[in-house]
Protein backbone atom coordinates (compact mmCIF):
# COMPACT_ATOMS: atom_id res chain seq x y z
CA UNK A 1 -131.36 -86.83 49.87
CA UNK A 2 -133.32 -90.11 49.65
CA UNK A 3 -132.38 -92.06 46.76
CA UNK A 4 -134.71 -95.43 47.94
CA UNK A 5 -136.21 -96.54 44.47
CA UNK A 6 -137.92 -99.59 46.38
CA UNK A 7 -141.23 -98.16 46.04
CA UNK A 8 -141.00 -98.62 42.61
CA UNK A 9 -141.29 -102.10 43.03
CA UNK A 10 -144.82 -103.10 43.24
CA UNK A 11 -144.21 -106.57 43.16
CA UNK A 12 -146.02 -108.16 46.51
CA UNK A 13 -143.50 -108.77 49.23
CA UNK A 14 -144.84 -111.19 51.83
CA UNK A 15 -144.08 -112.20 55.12
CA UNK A 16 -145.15 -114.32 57.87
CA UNK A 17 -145.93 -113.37 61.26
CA UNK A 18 -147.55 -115.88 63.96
CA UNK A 19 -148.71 -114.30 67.45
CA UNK A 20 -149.52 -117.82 68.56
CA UNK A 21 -146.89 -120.80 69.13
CA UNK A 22 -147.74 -123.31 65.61
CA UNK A 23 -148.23 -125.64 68.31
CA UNK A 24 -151.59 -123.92 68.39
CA UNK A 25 -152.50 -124.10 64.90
CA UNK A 26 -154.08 -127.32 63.72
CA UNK A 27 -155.45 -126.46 60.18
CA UNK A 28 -155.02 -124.13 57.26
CA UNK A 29 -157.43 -124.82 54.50
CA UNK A 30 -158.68 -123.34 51.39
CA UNK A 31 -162.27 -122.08 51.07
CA UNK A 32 -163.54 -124.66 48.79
CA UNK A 33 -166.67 -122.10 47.55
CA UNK A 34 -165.61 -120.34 44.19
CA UNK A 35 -167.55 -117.28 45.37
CA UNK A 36 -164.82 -116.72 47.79
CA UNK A 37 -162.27 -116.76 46.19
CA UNK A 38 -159.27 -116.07 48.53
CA UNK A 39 -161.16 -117.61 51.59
CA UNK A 40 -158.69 -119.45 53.76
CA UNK A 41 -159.43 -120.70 57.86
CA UNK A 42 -156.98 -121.03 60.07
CA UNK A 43 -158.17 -123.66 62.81
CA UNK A 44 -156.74 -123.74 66.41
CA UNK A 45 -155.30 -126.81 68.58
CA UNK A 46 -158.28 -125.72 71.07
CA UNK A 47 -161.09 -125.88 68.46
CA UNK A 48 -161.55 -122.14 67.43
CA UNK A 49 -160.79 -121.06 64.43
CA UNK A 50 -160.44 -117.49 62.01
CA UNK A 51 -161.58 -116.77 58.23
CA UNK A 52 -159.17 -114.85 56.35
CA UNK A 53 -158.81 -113.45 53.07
CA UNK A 54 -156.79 -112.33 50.11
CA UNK A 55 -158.08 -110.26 47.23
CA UNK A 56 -156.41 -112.91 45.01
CA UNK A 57 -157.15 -116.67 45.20
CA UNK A 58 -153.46 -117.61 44.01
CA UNK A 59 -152.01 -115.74 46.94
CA UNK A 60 -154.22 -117.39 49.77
CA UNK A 61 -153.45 -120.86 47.95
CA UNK A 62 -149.70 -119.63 48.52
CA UNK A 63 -150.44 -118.97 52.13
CA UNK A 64 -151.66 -122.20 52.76
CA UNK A 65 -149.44 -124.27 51.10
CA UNK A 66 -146.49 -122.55 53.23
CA UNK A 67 -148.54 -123.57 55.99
CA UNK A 68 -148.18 -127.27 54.29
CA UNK A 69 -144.87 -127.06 53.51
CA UNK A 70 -143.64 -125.79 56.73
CA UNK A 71 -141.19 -127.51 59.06
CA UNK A 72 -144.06 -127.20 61.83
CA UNK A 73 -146.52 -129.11 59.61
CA UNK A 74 -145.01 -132.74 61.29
CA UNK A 75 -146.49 -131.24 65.08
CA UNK A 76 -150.22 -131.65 63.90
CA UNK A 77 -151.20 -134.58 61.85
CA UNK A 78 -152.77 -136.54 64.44
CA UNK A 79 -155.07 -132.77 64.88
């Protein structure tokens, strides 16, 4: 018998995942539009770049500030 209560927990449990080396990424930044609310880009060393999304602004704004706060962060300021 299965006695795992974790699904009980609906608390969001978030990890990071990266299929590209940081050294790639050159920007994370917040949608600055209030209409989209959890908007976030992720820009790339080579000029492309992605729009994601979160249903809820404060966990995008979480997203990106772990980008910030990252120890990769140093490896593209001069991007």
């Amino acid at each position: 018998m299965d006695h795992d209560t974790s699904w009980l927990n609906n608390s969001p449990q978030w990890a990071l995942g990266v299929a590209a080396p940081r050294t790639h990424l050159a920007r994370v930044t917040a949608h600055p539009k209030v209409i989209s609310r959890g908007r976030f880009d992720v820009a790339f060393a080579d000029g492309s770049w992605i729009a994601l999304g979160s249903v809820v602004r404060k966990h995008m704004e979480g997203f990106v500030a772990a980008f910030h706060q990252g120890p990769w962060h140093h490896l593209n300021q001069g991007a």
